[in-house]
N, C-alpha and C. Protein backbone atom coordinates (compact mmCIF):
# COMPACT_ATOMS: atom_id res chain seq x y z
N UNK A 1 9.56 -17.23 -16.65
CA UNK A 1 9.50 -18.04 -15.42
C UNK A 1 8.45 -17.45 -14.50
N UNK A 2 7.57 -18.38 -14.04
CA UNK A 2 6.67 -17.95 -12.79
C UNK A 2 7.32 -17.42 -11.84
N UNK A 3 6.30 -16.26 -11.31
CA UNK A 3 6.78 -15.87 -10.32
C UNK A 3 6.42 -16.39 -9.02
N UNK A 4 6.82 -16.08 -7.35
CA UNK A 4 5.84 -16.94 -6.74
C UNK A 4 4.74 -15.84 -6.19
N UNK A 5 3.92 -16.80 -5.22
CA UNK A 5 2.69 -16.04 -4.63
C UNK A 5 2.98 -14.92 -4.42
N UNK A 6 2.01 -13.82 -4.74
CA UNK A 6 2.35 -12.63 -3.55
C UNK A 6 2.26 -12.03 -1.93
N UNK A 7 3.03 -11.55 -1.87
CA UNK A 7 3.16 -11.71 -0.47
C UNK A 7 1.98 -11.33 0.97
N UNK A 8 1.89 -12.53 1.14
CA UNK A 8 0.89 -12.90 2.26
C UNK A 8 0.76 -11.46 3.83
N UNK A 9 2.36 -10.90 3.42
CA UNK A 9 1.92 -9.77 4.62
C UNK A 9 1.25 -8.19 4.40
N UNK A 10 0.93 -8.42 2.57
CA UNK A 10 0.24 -7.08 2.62
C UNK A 10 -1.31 -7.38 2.58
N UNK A 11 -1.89 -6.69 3.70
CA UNK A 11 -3.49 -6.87 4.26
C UNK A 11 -3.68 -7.11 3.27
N UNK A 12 -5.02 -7.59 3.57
CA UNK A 12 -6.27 -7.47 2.70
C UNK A 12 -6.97 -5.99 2.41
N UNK A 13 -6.90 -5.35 3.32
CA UNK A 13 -7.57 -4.08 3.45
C UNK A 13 -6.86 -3.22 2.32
N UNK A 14 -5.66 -3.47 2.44
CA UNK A 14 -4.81 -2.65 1.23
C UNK A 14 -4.98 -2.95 0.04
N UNK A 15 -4.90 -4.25 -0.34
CA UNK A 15 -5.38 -4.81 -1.67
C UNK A 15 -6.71 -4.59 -1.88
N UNK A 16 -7.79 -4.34 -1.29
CA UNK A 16 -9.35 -3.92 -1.49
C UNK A 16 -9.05 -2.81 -2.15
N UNK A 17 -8.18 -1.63 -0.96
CA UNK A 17 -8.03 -0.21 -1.62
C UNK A 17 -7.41 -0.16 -3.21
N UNK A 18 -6.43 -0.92 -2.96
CA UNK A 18 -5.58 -0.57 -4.87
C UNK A 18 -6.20 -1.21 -5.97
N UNK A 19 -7.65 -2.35 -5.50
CA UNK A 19 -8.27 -2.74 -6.56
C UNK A 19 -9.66 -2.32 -6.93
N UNK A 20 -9.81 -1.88 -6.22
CA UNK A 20 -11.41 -1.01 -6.23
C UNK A 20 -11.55 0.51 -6.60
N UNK A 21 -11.69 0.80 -7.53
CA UNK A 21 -11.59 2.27 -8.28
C UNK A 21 -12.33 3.23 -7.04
N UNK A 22 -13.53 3.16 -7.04
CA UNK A 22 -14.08 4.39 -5.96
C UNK A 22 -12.94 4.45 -4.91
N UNK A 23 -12.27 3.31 -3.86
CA UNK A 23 -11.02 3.37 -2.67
C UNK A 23 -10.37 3.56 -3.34
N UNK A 24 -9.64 3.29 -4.31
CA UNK A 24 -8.39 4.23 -5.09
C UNK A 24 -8.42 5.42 -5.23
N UNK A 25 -9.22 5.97 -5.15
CA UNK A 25 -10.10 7.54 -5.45
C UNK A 25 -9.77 8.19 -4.17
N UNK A 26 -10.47 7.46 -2.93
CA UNK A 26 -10.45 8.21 -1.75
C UNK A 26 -8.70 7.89 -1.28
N UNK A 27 -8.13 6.68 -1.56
CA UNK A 27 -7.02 6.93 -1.09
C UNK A 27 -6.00 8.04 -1.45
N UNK A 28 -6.44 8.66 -2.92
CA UNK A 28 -4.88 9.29 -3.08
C UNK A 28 -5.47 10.68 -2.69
N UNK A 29 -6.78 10.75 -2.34
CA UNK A 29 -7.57 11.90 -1.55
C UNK A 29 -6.52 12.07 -0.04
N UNK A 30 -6.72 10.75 0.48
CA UNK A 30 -6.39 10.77 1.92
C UNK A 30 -4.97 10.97 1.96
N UNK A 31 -4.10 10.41 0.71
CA UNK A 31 -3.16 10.19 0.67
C UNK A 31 -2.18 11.78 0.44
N UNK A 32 -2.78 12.49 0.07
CA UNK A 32 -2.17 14.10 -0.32
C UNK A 32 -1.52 14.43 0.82
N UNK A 33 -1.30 14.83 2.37
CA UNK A 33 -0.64 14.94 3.08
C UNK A 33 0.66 14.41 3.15
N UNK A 34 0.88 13.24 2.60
CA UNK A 34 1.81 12.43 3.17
C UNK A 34 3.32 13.08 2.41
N UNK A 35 3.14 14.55 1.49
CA UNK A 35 4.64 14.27 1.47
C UNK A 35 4.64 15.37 2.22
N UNK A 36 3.93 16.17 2.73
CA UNK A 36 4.18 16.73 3.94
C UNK A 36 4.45 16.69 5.07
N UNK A 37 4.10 15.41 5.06
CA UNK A 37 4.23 14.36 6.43
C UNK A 37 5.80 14.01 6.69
N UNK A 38 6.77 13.34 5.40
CA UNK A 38 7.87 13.06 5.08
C UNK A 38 8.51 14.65 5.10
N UNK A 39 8.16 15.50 4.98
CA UNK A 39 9.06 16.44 4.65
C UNK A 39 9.22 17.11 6.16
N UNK A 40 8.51 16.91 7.19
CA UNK A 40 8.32 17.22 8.11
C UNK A 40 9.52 16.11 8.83
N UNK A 41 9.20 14.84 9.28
CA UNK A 41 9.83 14.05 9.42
C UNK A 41 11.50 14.24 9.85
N UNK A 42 11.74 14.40 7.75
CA UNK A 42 13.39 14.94 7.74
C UNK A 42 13.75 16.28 8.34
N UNK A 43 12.47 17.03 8.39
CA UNK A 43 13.03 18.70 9.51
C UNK A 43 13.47 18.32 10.43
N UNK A 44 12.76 17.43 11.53
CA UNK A 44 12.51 17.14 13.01
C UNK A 44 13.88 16.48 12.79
N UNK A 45 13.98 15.51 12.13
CA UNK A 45 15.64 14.75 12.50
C UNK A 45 17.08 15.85 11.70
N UNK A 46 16.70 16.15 11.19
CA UNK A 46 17.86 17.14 11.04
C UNK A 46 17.98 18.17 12.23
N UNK A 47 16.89 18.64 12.91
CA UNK A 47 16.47 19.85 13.54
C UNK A 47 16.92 19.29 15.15
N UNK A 48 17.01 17.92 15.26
CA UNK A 48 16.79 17.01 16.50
C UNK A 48 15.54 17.43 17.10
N UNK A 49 14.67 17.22 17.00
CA UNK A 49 13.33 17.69 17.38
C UNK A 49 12.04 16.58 16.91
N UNK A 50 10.98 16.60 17.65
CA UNK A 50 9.47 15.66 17.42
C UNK A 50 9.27 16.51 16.10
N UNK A 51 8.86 15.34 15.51
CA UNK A 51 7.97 16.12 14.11
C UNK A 51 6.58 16.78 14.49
N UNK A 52 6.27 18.01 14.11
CA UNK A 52 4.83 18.09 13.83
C UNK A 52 3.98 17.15 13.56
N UNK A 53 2.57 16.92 14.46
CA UNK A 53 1.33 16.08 13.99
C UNK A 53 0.71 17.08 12.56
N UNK A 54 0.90 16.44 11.40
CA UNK A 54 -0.19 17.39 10.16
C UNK A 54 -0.92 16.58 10.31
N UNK A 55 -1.41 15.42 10.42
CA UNK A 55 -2.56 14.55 10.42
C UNK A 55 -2.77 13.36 10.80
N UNK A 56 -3.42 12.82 11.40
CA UNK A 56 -3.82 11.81 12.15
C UNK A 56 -3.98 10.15 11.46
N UNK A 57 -3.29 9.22 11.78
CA UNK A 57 -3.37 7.87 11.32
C UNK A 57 -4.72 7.21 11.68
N UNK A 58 -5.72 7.51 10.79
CA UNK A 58 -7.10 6.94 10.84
C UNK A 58 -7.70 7.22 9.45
N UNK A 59 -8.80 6.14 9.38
CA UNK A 59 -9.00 6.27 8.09
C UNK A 59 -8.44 5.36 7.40
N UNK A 60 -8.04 5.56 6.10
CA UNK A 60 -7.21 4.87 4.89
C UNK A 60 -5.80 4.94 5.32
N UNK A 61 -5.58 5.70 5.85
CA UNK A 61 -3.88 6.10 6.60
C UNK A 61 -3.76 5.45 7.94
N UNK A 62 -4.59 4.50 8.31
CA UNK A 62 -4.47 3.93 9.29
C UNK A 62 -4.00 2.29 9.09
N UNK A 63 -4.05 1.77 7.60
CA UNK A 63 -3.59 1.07 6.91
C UNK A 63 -2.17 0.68 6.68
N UNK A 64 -1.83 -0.45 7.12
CA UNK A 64 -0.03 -0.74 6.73
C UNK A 64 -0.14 -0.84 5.04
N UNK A 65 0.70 -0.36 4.81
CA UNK A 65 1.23 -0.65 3.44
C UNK A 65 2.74 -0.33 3.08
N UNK A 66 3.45 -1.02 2.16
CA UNK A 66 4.67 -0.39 2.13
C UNK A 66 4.79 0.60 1.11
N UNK A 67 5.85 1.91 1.14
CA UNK A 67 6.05 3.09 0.73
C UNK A 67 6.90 2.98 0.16
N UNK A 68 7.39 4.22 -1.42
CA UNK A 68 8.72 4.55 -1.55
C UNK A 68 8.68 6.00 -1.40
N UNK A 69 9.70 6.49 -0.73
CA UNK A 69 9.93 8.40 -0.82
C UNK A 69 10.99 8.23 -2.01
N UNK A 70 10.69 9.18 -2.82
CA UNK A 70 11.69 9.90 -3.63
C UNK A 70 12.03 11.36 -3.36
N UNK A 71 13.29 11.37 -3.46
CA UNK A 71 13.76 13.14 -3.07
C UNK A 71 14.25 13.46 -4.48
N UNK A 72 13.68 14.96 -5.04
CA UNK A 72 14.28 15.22 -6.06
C UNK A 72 14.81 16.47 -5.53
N UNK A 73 15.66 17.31 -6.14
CA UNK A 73 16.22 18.55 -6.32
C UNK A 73 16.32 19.50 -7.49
N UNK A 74 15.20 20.24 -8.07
CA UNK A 74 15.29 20.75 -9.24
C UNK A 74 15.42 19.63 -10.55
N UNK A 75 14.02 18.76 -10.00
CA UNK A 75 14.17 17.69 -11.15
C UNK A 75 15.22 16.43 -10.94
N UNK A 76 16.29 16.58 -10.42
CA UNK A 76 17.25 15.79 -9.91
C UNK A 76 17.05 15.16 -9.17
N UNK A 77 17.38 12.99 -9.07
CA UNK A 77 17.14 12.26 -8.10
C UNK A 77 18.00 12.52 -7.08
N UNK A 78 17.56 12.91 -5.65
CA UNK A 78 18.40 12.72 -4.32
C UNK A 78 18.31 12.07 -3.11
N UNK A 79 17.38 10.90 -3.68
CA UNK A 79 17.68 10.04 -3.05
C UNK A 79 16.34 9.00 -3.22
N UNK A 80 16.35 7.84 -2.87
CA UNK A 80 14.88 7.28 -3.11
C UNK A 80 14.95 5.78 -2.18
N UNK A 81 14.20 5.70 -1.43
CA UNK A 81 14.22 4.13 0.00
C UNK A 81 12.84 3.96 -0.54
N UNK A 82 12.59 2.48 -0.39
CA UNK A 82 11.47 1.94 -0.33
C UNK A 82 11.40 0.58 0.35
N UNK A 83 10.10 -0.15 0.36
CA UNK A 83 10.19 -1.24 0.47
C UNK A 83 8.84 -1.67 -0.23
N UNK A 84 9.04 -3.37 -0.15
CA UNK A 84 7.50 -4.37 -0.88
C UNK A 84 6.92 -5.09 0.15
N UNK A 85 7.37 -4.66 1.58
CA UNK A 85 6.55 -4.72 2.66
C UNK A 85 6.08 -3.76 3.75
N UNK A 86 4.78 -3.44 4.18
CA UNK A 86 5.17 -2.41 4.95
C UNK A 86 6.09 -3.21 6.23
N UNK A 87 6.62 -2.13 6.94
CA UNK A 87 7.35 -1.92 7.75
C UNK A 87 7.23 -1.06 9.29
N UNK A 88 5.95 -0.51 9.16
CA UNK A 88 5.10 0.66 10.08
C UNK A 88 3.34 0.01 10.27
N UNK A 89 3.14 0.72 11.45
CA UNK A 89 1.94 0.13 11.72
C UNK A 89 1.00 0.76 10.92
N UNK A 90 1.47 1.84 10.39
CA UNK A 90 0.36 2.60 9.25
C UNK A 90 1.45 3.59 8.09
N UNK A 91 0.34 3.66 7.46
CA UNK A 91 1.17 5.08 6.03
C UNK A 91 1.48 6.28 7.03
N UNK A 92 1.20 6.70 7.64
CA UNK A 92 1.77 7.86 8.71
C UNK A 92 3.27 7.35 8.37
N UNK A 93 3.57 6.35 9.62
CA UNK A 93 4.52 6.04 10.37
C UNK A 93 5.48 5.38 9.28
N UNK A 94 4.43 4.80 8.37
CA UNK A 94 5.67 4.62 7.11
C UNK A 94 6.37 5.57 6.56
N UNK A 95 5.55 6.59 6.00
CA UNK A 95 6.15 7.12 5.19
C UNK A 95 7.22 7.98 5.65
N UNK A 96 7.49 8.38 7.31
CA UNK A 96 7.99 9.32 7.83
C UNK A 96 9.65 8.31 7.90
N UNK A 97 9.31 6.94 7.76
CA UNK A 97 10.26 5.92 8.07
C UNK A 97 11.05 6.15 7.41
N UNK A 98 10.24 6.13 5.71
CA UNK A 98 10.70 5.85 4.68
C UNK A 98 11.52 7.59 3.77
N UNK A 99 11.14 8.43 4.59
CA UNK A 99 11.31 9.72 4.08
C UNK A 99 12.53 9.73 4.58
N UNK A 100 13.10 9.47 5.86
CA UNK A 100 13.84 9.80 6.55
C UNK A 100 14.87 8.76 6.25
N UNK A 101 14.93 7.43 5.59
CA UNK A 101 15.91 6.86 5.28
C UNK A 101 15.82 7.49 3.64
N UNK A 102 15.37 7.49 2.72
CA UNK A 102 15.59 8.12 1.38
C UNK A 102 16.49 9.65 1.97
N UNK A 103 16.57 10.32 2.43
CA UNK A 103 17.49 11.59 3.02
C UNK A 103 18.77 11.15 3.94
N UNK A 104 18.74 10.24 4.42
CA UNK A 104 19.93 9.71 5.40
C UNK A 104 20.44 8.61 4.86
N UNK A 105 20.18 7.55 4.51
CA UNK A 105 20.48 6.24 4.03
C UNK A 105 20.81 5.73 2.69
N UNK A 106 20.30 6.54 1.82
CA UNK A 106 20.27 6.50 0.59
C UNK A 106 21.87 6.11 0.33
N UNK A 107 22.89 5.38 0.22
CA UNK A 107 24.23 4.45 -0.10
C UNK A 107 24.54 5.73 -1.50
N UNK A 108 23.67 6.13 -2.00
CA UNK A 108 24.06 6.81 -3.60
C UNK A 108 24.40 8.37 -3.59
N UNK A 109 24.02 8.88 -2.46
CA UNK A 109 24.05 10.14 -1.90
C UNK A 109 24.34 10.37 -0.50
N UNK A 110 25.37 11.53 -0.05
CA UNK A 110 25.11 12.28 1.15
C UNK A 110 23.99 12.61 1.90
N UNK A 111 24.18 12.54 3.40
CA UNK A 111 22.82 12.90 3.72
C UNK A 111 22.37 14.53 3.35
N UNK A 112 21.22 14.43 3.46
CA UNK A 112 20.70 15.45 3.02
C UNK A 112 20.82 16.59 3.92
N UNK A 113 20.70 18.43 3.74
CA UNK A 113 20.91 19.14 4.94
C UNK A 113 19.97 19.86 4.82
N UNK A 114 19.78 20.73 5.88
CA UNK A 114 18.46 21.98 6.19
C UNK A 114 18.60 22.33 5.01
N UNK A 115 19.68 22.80 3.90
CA UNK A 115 19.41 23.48 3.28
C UNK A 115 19.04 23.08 2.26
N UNK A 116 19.52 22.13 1.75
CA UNK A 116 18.59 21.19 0.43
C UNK A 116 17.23 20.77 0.75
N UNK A 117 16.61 21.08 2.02
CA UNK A 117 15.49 20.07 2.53
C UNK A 117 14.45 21.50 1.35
N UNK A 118 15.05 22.58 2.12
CA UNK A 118 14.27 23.62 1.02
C UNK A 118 14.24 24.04 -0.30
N UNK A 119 14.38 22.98 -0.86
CA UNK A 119 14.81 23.22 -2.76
C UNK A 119 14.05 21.51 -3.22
N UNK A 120 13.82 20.54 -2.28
CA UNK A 120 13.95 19.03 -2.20
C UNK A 120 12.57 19.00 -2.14
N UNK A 121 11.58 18.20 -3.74
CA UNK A 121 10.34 18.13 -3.83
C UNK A 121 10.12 16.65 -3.24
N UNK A 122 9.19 15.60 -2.62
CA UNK A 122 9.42 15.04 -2.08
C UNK A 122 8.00 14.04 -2.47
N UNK A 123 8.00 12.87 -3.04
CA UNK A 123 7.25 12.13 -3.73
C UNK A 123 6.99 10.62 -3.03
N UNK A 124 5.54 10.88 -2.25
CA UNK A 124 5.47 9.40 -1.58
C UNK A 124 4.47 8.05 -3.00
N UNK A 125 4.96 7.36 -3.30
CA UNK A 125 4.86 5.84 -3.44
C UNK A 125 4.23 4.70 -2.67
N UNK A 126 2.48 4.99 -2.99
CA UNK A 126 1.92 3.86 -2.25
C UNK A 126 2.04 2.66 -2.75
N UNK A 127 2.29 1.40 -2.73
CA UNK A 127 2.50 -0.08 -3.40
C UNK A 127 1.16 -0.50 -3.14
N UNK A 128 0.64 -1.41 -4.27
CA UNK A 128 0.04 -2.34 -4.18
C UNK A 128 0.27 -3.78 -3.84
N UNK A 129 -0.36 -4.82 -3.79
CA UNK A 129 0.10 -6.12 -3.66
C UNK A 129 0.49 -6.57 -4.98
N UNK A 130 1.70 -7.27 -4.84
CA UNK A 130 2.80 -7.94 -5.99
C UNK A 130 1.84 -9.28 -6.67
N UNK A 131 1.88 -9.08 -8.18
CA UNK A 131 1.27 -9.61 -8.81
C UNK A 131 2.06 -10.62 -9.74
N UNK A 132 1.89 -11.77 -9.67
CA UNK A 132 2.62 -12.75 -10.48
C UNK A 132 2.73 -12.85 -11.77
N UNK A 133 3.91 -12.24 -12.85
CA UNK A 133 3.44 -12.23 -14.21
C UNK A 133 4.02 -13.29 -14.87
N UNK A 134 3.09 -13.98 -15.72
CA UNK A 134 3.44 -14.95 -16.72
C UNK A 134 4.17 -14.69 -18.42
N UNK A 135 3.96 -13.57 -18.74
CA UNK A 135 4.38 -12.86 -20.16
C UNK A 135 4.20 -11.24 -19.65
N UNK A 136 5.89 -10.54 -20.26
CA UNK A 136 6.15 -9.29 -20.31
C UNK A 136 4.91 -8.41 -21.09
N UNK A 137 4.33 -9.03 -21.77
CA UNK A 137 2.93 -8.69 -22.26
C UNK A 137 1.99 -7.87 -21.13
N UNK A 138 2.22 -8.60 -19.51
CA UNK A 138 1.38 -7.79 -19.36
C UNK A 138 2.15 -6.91 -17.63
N UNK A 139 3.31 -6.69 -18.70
CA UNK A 139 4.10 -5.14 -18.03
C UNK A 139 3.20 -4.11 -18.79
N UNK A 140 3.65 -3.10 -17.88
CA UNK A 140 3.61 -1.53 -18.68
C UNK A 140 4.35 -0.36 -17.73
N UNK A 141 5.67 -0.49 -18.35
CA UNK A 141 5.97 0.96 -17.17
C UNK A 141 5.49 2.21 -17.05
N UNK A 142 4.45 2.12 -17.68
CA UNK A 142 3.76 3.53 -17.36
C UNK A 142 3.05 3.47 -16.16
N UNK A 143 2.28 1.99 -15.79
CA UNK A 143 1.68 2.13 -15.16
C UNK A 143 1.94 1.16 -13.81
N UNK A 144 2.57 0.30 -14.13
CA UNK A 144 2.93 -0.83 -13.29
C UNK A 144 4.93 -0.91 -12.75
N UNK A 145 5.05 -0.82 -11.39
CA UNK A 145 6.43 -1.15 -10.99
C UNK A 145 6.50 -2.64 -11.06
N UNK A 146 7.80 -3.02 -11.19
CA UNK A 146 8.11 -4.44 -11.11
C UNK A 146 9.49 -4.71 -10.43
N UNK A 147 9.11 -5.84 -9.81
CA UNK A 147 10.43 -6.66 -9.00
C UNK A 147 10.86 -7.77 -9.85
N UNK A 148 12.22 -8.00 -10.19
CA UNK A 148 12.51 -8.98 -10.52
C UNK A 148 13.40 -9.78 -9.89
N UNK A 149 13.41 -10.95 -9.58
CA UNK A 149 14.30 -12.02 -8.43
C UNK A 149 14.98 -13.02 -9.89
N UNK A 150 16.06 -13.90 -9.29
CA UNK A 150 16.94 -14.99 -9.73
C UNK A 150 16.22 -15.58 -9.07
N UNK A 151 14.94 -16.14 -7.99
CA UNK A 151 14.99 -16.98 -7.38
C UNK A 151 15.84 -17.05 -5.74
N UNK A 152 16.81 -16.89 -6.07
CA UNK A 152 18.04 -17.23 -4.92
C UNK A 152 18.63 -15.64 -4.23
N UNK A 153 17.76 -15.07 -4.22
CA UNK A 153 17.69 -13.87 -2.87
C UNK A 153 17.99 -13.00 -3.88
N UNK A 154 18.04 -12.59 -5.02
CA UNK A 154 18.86 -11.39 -5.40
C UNK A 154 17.31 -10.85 -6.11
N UNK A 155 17.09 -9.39 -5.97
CA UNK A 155 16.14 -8.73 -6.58
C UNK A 155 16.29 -7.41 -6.60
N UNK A 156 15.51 -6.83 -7.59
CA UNK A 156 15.47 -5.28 -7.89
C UNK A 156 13.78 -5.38 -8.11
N UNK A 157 14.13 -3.26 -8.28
CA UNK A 157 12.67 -2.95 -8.00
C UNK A 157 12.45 -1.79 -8.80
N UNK A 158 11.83 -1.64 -9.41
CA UNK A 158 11.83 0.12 -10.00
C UNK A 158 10.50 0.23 -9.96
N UNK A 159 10.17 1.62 -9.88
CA UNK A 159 8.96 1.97 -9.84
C UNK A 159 8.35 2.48 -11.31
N UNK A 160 7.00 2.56 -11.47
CA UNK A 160 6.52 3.04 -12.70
C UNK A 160 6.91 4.95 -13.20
N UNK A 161 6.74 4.90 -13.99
CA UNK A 161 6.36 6.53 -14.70
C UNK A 161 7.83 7.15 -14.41
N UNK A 162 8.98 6.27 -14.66
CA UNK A 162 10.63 6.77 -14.84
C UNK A 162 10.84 7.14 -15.73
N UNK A 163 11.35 8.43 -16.06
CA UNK A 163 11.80 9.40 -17.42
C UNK A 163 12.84 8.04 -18.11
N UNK A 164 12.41 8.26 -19.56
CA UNK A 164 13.02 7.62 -20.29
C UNK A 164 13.01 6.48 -19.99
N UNK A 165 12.50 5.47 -19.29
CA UNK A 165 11.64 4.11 -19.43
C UNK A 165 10.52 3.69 -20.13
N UNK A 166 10.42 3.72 -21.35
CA UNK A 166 9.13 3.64 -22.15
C UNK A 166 8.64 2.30 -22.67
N UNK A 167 10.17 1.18 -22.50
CA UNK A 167 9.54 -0.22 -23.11
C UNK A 167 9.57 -1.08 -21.79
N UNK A 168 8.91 -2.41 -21.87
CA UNK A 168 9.35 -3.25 -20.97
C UNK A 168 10.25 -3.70 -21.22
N UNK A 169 11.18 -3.97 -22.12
CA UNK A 169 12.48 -4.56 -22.29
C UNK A 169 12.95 -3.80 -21.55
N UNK A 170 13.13 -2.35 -21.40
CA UNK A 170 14.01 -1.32 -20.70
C UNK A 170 14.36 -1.52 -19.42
N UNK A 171 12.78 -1.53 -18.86
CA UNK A 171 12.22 -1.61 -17.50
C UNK A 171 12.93 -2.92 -16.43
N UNK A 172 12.22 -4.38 -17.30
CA UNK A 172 13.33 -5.10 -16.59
C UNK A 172 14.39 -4.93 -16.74
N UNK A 173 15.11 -4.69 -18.02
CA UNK A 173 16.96 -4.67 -17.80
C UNK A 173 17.02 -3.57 -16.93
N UNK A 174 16.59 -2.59 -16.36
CA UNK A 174 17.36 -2.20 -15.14
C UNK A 174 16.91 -2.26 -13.84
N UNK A 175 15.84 -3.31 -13.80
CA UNK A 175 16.04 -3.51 -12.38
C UNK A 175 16.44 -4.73 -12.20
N UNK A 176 17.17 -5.62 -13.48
CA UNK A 176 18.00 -6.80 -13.54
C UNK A 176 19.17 -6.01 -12.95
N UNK A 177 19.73 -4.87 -13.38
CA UNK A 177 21.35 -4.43 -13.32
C UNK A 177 21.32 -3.82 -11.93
N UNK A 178 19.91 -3.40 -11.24
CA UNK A 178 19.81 -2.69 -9.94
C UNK A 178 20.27 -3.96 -9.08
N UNK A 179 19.47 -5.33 -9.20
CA UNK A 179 20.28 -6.41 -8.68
C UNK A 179 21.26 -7.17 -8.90
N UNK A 180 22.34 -6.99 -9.67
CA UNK A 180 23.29 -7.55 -10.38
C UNK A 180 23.03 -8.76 -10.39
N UNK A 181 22.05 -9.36 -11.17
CA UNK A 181 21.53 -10.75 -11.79
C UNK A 181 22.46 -10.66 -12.86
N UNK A 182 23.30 -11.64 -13.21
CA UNK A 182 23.60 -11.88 -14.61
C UNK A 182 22.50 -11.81 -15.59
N UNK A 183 23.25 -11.05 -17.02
CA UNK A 183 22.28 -11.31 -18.14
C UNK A 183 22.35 -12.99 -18.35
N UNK A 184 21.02 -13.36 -19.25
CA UNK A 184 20.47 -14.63 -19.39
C UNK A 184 20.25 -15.32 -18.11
N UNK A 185 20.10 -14.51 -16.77
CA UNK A 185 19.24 -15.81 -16.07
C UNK A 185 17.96 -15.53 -16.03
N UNK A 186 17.28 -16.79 -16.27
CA UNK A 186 15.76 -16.59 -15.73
C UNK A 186 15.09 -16.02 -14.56
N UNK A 187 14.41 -14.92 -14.93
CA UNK A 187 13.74 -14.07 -14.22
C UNK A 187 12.19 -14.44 -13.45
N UNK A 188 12.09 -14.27 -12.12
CA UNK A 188 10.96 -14.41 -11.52
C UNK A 188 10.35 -13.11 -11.53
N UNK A 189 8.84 -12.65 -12.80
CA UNK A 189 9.15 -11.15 -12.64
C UNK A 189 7.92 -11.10 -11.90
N UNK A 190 7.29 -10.20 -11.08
CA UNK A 190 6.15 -9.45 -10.67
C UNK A 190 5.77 -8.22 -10.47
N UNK A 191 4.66 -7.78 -10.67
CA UNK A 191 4.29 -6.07 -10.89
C UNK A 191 3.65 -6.09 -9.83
N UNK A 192 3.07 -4.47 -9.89
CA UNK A 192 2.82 -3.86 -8.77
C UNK A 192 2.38 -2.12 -9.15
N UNK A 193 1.14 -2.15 -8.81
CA UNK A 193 0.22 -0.63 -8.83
C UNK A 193 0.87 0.22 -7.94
N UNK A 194 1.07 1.24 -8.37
CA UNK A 194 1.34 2.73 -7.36
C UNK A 194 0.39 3.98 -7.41
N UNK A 195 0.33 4.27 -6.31
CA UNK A 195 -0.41 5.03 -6.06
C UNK A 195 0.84 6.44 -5.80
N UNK A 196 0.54 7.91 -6.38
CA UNK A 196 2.05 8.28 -6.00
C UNK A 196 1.36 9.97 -5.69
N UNK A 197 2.23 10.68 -5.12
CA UNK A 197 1.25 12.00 -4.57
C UNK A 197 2.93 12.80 -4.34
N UNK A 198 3.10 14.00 -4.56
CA UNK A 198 3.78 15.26 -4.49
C UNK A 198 3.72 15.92 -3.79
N UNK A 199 4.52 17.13 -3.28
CA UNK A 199 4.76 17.48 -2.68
C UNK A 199 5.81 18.70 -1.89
C-alpha cells in the first residue's frame, strides 16, 4: 500500500543536508557535540540547574529537524524518545528536548538518576525526510528507519542499525507490534535516513 506524501514540515534546508553527500559530511561534523549537548541537558534537570552552553545553534545546528536520543547502559537500552517532526527551533534545542524526555519519559523505564547518568552512553538520531515506499525491496535496515501506519492514526517507528534486525520482514513486524496494528492489515510503509553520532 502507498504511503502518503512526506511530511511538508521538515524544511527544505534539512532535506538538502540528508541528500547531498558533501552536507551529509559536514553535518555529522557539526553534529558530534550533540550527545554532549543531551548529556548535559539531563545533568542540569536532574541537578535543577541551566545546562551548560557547549555550543552554539548556528550553522547546520541552527536547522529544525526531528531527533531520537537513545540511552544505553553498558550496552543496555535505557531509554529511547524521538520524533518524525522536529519539535525545537533547532538540533540544539531538540536534542536537549529529546534527551531529557528519553531519561524522564521513557513509559518502559524509571527515570534515570545522577548516578546512571555516569555509566549512560548517549546516542543522538538525526532524521531525514520520510520517503514513500512502494515495495519492501527498497527497505534496508541497515541503513534506512521506517514508520509504518494502518492509515487510521496508529504507527510505529524503529530506527536503522538495531542488533539483530537484519531482514526487512523483521524490521516491519516490529514496528507493526510497536503499534499494535493487527497482523494482515495493510501497511502504509515509509523510510527514512539517519544520521546518528555517540557519545
Amino acid at each position: 500500500m502507498v504511503g502518503p506524501v512526506p511530511e511538508s514540515s521538515i524544511l527544505p534546508s534539512i532535506i538538502s543536508v540528508m541528500s547531498d553527500l558533501p552536507d551529509r559530511r559536514a553535518l555529522v561534523e557539526a553534529a558530534k557535540p550533540l550527545p554532549s549537548i543531551g548529556r548535559e541537558a539531563i545533568r542540569a534537570k536532574l541537578e535543577h540547574c541551566e545546562p551548560q552552553e557547549i555550543v552554539e545553534a548556528s550553522g547546520l545546528l541552527a536547522v529544525p529537524s526531528p531527533v531520537f536520543v537513545t540511552l544505553r547502559i553498558l550496552g543496555e537500552l535505557r531509554g529511547c524518545i524521538g520524533s518524525l517532526r522536529p519539535l525545537c527551533a533547532n538540533l540544539v534545542e531538540e536534542t536537549k528536548d529529546r534527551a531529557c524526555a528519553a531519561a524522564f519519559e521513557d513509559p518502559r523505564f524509571p527515570s534515570l538518576t545522577l548516578r546512571e547518568l555516569e555509566q549512560t552512553d548517549v546516542e543522538v538520531s538525526i532524521l531525514g525526510p520520510l520517503e514513500t515506499v512502494d515495495s519492501p525491496e527498497e527497505l534496508d535496515p541497515a541503513h534506512f528507519g521506517i514508520e509504518v501506519s494502518d492509515g487510521r492514526g496508529r504507527r510505529g517507528v524503529l530506527l536503522p542499525e538495531i542488533a539483530g534486525v537484519e531482514k526487512v520482514a523483521q524490521q516491519i513486524e516490529l514496528a507493526r507490534q510497536k503499534a499494535q496494528i493487527p497482523r494482515g492489515t495493510d501497511l502504509e510503509i515509509r523510510r527514512f535516513s539517519v544520521i546518528k553520532v555517540q557519545g
